[in-house]
Protein backbone atom coordinates (compact mmCIF):
# COMPACT_ATOMS: atom_id res chain seq x y z
CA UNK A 1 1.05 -6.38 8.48
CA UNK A 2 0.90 -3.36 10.23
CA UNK A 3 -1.80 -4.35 12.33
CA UNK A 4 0.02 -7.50 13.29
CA UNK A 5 3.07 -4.64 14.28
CA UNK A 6 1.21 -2.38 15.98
CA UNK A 7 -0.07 -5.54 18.48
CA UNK A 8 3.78 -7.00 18.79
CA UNK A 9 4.97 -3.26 19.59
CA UNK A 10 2.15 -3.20 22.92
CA UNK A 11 3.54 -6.67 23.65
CA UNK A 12 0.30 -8.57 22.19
CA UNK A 13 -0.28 -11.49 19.42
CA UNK A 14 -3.49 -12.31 18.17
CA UNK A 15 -4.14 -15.36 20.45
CA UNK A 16 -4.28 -12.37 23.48
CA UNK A 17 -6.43 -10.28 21.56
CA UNK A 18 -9.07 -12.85 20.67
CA UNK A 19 -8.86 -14.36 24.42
CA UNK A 20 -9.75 -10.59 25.70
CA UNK A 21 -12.68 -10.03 23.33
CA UNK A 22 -13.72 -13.62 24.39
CA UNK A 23 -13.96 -13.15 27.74
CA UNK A 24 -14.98 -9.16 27.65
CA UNK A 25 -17.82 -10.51 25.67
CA UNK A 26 -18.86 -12.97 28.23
CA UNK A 27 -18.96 -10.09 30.86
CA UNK A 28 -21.26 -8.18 28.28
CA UNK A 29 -23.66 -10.69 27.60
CA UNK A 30 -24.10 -11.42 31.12
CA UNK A 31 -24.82 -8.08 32.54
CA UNK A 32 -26.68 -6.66 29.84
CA UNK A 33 -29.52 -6.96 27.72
CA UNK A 34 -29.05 -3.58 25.70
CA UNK A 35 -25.89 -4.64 23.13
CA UNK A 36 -26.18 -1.32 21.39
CA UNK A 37 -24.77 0.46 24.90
CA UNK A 38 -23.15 -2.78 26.14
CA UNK A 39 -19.41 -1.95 25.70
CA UNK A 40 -20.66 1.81 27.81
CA UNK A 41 -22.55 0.12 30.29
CA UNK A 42 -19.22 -2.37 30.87
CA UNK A 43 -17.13 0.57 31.28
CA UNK A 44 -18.88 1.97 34.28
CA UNK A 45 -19.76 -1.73 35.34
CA UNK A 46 -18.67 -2.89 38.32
CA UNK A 47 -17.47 -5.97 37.09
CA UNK A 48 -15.00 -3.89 34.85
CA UNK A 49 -11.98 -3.90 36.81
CA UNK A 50 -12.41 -7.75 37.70
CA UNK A 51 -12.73 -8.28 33.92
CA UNK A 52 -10.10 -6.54 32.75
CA UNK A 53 -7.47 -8.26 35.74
CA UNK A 54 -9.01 -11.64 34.43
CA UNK A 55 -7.93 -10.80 30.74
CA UNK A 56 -4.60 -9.45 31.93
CA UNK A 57 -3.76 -12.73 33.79
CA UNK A 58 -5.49 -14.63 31.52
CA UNK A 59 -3.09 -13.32 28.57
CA UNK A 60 -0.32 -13.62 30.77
CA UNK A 61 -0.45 -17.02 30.71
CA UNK A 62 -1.72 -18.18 27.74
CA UNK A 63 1.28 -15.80 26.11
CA UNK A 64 3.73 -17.57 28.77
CA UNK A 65 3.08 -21.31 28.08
CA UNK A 66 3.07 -20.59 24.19
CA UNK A 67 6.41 -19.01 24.97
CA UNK A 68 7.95 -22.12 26.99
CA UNK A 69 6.53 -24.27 24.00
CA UNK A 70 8.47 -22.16 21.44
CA UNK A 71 11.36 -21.45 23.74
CA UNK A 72 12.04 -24.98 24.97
CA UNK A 73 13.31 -26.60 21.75
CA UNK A 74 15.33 -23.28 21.34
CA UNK A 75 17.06 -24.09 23.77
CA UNK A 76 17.52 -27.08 23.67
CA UNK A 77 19.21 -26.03 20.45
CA UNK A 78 21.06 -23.87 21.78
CA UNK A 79 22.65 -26.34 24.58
CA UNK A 80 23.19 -28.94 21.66
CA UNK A 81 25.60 -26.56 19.82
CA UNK A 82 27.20 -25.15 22.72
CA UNK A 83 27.76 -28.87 23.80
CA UNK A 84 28.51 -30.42 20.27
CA UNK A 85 31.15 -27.00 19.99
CA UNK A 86 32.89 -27.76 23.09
CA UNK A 87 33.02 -31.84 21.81
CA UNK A 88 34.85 -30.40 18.50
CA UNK A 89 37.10 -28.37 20.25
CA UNK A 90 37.86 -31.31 22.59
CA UNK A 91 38.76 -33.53 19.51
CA UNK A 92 40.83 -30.70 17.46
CA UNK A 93 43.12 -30.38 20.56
CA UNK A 94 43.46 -34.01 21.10
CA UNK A 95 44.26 -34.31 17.49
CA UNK A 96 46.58 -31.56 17.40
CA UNK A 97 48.61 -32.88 20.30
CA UNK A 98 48.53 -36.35 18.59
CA UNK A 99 50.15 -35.13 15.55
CA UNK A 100 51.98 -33.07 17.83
CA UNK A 101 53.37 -36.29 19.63
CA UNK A 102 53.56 -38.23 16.53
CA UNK A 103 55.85 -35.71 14.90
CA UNK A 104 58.21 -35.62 17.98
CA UNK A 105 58.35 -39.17 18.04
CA UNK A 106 59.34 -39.80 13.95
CA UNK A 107 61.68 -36.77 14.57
CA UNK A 108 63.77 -38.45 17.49
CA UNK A 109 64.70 -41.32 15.72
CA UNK A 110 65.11 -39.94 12.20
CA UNK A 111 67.82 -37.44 13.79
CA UNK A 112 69.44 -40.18 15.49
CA UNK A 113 69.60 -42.00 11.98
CA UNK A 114 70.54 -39.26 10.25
CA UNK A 115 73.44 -38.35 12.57
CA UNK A 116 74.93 -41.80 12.81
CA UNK A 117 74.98 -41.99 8.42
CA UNK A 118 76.59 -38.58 8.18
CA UNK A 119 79.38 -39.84 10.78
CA UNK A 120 80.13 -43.14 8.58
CA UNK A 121 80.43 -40.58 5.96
CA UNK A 122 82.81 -38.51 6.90
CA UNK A 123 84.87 -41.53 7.33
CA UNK A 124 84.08 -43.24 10.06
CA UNK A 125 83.22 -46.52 7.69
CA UNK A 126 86.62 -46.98 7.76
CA UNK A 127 87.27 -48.21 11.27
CA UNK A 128 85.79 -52.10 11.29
CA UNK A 129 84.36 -51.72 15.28
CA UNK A 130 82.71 -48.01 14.68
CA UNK A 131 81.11 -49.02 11.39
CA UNK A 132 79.60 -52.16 12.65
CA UNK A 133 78.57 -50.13 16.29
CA UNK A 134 76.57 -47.75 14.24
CA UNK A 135 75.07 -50.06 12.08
CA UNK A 136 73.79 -52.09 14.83
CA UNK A 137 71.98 -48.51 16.10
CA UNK A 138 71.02 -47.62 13.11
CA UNK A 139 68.85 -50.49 12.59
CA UNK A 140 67.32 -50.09 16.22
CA UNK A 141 66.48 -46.86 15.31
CA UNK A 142 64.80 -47.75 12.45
CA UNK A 143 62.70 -51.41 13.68
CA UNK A 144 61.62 -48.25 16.35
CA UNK A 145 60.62 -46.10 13.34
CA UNK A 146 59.12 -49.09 12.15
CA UNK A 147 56.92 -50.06 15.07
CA UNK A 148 55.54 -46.69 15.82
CA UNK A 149 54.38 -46.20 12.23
CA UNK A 150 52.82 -49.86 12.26
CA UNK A 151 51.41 -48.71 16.04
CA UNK A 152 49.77 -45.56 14.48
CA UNK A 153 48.46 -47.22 11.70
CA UNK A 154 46.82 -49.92 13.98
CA UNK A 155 45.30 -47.32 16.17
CA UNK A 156 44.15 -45.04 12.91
CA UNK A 157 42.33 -48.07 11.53
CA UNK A 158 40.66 -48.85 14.86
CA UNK A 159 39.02 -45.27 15.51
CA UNK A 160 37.99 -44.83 11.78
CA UNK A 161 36.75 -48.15 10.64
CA UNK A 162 33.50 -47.81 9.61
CA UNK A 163 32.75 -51.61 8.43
CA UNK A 164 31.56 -53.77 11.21
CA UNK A 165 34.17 -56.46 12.45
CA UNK A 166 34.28 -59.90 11.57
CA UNK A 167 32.77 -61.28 15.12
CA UNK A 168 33.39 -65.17 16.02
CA UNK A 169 33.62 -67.62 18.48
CA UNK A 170 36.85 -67.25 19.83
CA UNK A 171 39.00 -70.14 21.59
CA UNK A 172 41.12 -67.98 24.10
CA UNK A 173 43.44 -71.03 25.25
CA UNK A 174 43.95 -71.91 21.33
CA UNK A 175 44.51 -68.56 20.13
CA UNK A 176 46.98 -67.44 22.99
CA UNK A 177 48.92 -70.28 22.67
CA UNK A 178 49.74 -69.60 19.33
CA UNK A 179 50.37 -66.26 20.10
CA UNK A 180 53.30 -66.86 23.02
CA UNK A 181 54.59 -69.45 20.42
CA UNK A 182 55.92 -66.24 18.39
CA UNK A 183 56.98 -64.22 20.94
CA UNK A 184 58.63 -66.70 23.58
CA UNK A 185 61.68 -66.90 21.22
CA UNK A 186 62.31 -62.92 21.53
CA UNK A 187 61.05 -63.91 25.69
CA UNK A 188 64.15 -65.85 26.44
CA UNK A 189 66.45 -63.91 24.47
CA UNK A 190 65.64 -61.50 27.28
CA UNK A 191 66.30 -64.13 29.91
CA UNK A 192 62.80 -64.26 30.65
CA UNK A 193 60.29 -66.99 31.12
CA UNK A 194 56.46 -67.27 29.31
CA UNK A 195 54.29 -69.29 31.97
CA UNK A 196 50.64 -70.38 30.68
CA UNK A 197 47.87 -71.32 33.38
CA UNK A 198 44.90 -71.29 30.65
CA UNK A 199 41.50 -72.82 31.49
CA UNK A 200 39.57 -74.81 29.33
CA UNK A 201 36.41 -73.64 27.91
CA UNK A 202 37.19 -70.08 27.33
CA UNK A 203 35.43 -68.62 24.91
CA UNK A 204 34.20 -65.49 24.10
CA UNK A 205 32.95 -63.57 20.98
CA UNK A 206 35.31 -60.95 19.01
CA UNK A 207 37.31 -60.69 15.92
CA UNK A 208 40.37 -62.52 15.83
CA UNK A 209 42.71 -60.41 15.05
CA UNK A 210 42.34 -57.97 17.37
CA UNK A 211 41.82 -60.19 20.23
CA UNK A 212 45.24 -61.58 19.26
CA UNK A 213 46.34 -57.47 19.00
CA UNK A 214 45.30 -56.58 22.62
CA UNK A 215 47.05 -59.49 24.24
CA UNK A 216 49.83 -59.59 22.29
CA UNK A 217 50.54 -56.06 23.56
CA UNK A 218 49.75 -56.61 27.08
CA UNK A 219 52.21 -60.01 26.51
CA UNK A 220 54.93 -57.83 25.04
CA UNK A 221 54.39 -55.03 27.37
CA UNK A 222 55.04 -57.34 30.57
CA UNK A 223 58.09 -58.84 28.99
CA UNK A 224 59.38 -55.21 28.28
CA UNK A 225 58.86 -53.98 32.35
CA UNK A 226 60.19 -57.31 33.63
CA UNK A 227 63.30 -57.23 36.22
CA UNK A 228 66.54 -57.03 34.27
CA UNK A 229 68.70 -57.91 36.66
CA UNK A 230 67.50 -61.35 37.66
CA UNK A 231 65.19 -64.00 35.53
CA UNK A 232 62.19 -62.26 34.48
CA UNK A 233 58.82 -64.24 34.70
CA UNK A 234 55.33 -63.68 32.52
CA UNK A 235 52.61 -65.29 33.52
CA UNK A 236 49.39 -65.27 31.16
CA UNK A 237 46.52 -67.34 32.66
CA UNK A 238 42.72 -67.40 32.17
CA UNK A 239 39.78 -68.74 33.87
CA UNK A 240 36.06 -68.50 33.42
CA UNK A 241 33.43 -67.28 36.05
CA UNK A 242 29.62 -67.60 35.51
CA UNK A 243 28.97 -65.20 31.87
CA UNK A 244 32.36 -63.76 32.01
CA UNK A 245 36.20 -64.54 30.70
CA UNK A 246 39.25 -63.39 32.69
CA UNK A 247 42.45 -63.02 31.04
CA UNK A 248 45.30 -62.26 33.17
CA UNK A 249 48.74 -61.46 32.00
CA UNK A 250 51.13 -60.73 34.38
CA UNK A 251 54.88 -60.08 35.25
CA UNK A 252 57.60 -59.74 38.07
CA UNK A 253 59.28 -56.26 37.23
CA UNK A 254 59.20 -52.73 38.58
CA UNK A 255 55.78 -52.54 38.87
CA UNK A 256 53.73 -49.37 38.20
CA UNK A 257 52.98 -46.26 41.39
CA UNK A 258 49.37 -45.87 41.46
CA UNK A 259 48.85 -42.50 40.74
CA UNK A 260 49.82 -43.21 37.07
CA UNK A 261 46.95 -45.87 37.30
CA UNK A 262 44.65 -43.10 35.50
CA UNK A 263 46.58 -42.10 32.39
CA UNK A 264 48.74 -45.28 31.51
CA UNK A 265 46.17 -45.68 28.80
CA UNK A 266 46.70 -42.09 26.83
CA UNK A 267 48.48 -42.34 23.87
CA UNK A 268 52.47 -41.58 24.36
CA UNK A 269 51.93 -41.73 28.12
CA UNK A 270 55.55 -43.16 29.24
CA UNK A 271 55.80 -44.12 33.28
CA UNK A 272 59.64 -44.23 32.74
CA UNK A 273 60.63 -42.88 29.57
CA UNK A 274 64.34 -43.73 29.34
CA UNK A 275 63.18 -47.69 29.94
CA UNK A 276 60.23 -47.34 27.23
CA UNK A 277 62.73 -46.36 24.77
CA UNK A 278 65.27 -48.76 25.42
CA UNK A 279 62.79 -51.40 25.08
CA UNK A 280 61.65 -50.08 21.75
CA UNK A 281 58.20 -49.02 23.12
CA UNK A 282 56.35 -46.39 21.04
CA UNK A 283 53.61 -45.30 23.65
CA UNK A 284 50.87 -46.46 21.76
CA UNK A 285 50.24 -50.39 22.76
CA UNK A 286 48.91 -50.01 25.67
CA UNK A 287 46.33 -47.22 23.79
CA UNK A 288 45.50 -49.87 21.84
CA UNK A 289 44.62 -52.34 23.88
CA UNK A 290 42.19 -49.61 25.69
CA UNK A 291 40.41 -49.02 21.96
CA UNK A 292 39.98 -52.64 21.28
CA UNK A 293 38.48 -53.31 24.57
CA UNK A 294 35.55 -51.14 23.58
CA UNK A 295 35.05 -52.56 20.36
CA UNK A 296 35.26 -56.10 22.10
CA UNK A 297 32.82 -54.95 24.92
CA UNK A 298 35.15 -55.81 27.25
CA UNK A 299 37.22 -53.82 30.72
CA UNK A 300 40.71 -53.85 31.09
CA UNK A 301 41.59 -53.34 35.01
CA UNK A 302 45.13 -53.14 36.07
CA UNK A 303 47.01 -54.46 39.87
CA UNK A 304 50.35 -53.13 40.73
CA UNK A 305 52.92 -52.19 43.01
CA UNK A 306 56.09 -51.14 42.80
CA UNK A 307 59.37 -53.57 42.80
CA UNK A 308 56.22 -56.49 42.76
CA UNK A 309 55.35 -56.63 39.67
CA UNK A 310 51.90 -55.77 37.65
CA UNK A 311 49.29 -57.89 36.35
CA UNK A 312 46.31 -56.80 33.90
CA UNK A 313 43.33 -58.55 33.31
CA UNK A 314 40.92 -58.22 30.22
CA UNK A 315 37.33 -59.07 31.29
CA UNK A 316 35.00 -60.86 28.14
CA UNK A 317 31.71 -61.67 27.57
CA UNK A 318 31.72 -65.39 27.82
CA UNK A 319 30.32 -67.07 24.80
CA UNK A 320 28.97 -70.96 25.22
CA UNK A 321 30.24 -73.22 23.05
């Protein structure tokens, strides 16, 4: 051990040592025949100085590349943590602002609830017209308490599910039929039209259910930013094109500027906030439909302008029948 110190304190390791005696020994054999006096002959040799520049450079780089082999995984150690430390700070603060905006959002509501009961009971039950106006609020607030806790659930069980998805054929004309069957009825209680132009032979492979999620979001979401002021139309068409599906749903509202293009997918991201919550949006469907796209291997583009209208499109891997 302390020989082993002594070397590592002169900047050595054995591999150098045994290299110079190697090659100092090579010198010796080569220039003399008298071993007793060999290492004193080398020492006034004139070969001496060449030898002992050899061994230096020699032990240079045999000690650098066994370096480099010890230092590269090191580092690459080293980069891993500093990169896998920056991911887990990245995903603490996205989490904390999540809960962050999830709390604000329960809050808003709850306080509007909470205000409106406290007025009935300090006797504003009484009066017929202010009983029955609060009531009505009351239970907007709460189908808004509702829907954001269903949203979060929905968006909870789609990052953390571990089990694969059920994956199956899927008849897109079928499917979203069935789907604008339930929702045209709230539709024209708006005053607004549900148009189909849906190809034939659309099919693609996904799970069911949230296929019939992500459109019934987009669907919903288009009905919700349609014109107010005149008949509001929704279009929802497909068609198919060589391996892929294209699923277009589309409406004639106020359209979106394009420099919220980037971040109308981030959860809670509201273009016009006041219209979101009058429509009873919670911020989250359009997050949604973003997270089931990549479990669906599929892109969701978006074309709008504003006072024209926007249309998205989901793009599928076309399954053959």
């Amino acid at each position: 051990m302390k020989k082993r110190f002594l070397l590592a304190s002169v900047g050595m390791t054995v591999c150098n040592v045994l290299l110079l005696l190697f090659i100092m020994s090579y010198f010796i054999s080569i220039e003399s025949n008298n071993h007793g006096s060999a290492f004193s002959f080398m020492l006034h040799n004139r070969y001496f100085g060449i030898t002992m520049a050899i061994c230096v450079v020699c032990s240079g780089i045999f000690s650098l590349l066994i370096y480099n082999q010890i230092m590269k995984p090191v580092k690459r150690l080293q980069e891993q943590m500093v990169k896998t430390t920056e991911e887990n700070r990245k995903a603490e603060k996205i989490r904390s602002e999540f809960v962050a905006n999830v709390t604000h959002e329960l809050k808003t509501p709850l306080t509007s609830i909470a205000g409106f009961i406290e007025t009935l009971q300090d006797g504003a039950a009484e009066n017929p017209e202010i009983r029955n106006k609060f009531i009505d609020i009351i239970a907007i607030e709460t189908a808004r308490l509702e829907r954001l806790i269903e949203d979060v659930l929905v968006l909870s069980e789609i990052e953390n599910k571990k089990a694969p998805l059920d994956i199956v054929p899927i008849d897109t004309k079928e499917s979203l039929l069935n789907l604008i069957s339930t929702i045209e009825p709230i539709a024209n209680g708006k005053n607004i039209t549900i148009e189909t132009k849906l190809a034939d032979q659309c099919f693609i492979e996904g799970n069911v259910d949230r296929f019939i999620q992500m459109m019934m979001n987009l669907i919903e979401n288009a009905i919700k930013y349609s014109k107010e002021d005149q008949e509001g139309k929704v279009l929802v068409s497909s068609y198919p094109d060589k391996d892929k599906v294209y699923i277009e749903v589309s409406d004639n509202g106020i359209g979106i500027a394009e420099e919220h293009f980037g971040r109308l997918f981030e959860r809670f991201y509201r273009v016009d906030k006041s219209r979101t919550k009058k429509g009873g949006g919670t911020g989250l469907g359009l997050s949604i439909v973003k997270h089931i796209a990549f479990l669906l291997n599929a892109e969701v583009t978006i074309k709008s302008k504003l006072g024209e209208g926007t249309t998205f499109t989901v793009i599928f891997n076309r399954k053959e029948e």
